[in-house]
Protein backbone atom coordinates (compact mmCIF):
# COMPACT_ATOMS: atom_id res chain seq x y z
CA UNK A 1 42.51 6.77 59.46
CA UNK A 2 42.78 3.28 57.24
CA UNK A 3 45.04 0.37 57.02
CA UNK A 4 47.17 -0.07 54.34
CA UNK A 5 46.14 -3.77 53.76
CA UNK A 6 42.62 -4.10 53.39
CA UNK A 7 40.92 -6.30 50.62
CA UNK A 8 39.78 -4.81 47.55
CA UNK A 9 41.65 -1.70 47.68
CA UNK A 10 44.51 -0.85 49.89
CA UNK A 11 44.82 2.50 51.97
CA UNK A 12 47.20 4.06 50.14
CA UNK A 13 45.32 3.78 47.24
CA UNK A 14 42.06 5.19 49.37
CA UNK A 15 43.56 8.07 50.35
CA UNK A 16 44.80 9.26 46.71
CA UNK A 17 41.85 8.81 45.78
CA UNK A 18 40.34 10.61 48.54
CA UNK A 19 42.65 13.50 48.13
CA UNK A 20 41.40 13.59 44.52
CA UNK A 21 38.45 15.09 45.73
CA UNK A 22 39.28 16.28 48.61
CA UNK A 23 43.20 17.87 48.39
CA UNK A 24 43.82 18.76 51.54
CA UNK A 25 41.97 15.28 53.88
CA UNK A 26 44.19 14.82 56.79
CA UNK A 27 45.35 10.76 56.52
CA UNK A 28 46.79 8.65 59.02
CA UNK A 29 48.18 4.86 57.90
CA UNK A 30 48.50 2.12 59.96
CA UNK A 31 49.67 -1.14 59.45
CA UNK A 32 51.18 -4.07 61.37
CA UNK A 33 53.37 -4.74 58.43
CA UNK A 34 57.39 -3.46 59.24
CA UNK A 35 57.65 0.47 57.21
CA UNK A 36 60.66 -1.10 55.04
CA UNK A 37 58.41 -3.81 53.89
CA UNK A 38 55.57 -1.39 53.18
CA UNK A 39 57.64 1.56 51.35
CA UNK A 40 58.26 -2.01 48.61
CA UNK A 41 55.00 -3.11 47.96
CA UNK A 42 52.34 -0.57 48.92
CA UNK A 43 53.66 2.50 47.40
CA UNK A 44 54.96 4.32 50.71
CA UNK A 45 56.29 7.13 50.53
CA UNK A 46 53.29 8.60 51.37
CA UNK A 47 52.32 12.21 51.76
CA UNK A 48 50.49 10.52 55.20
CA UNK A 49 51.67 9.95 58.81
CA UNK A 50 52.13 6.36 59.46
CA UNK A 51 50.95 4.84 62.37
CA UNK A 52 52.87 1.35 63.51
CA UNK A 53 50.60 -1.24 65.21
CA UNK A 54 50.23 -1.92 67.92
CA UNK A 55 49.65 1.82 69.21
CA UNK A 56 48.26 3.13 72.23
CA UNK A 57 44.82 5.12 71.94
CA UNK A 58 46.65 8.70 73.24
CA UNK A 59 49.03 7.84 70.30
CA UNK A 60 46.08 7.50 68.25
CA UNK A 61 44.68 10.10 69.55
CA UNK A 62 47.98 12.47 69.04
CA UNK A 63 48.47 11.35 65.53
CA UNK A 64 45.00 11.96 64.33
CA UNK A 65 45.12 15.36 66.03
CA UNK A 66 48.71 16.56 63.96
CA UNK A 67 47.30 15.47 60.95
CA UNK A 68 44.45 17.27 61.10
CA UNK A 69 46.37 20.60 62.53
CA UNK A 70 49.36 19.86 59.75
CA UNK A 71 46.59 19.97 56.54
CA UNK A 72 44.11 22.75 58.09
């Protein structure tokens, strides 16, 4: 689970690098940012689920669960 806009590197970036190592890391994106804005400047599409703030903490807790079961 990261944010897409974080300072230094941004959570796209994270997770490809991540996945670099580590192929088949479940990854859930959040941002407050609008998904039209985001799929512009931060390089969505994404092979991640993204996660729209503000979110409850069951839909937290749902999202983090189907990403796991989706790259098991």
């Amino acid at each position: 689970l990261t944010d897409i806009v974080m300072p230094g590197i941004d959570g796209v970036e994270l997770v490809r690098r991540a996945r670099e190592l580590h192929p088949s890391l479940p990854a859930v994106l959040t941002s407050g940012y609008p998904a039209e804005f985001l799929a512009g400047s931060a390089g969505l599409p994404f092979v991640a689920d993204l996660l729209q703030k503000p979110f409850s903490a069951q839909e937290l807790v749902h999202r983090v669960a189907t990403a796991v079961r989706e790259r098991a």
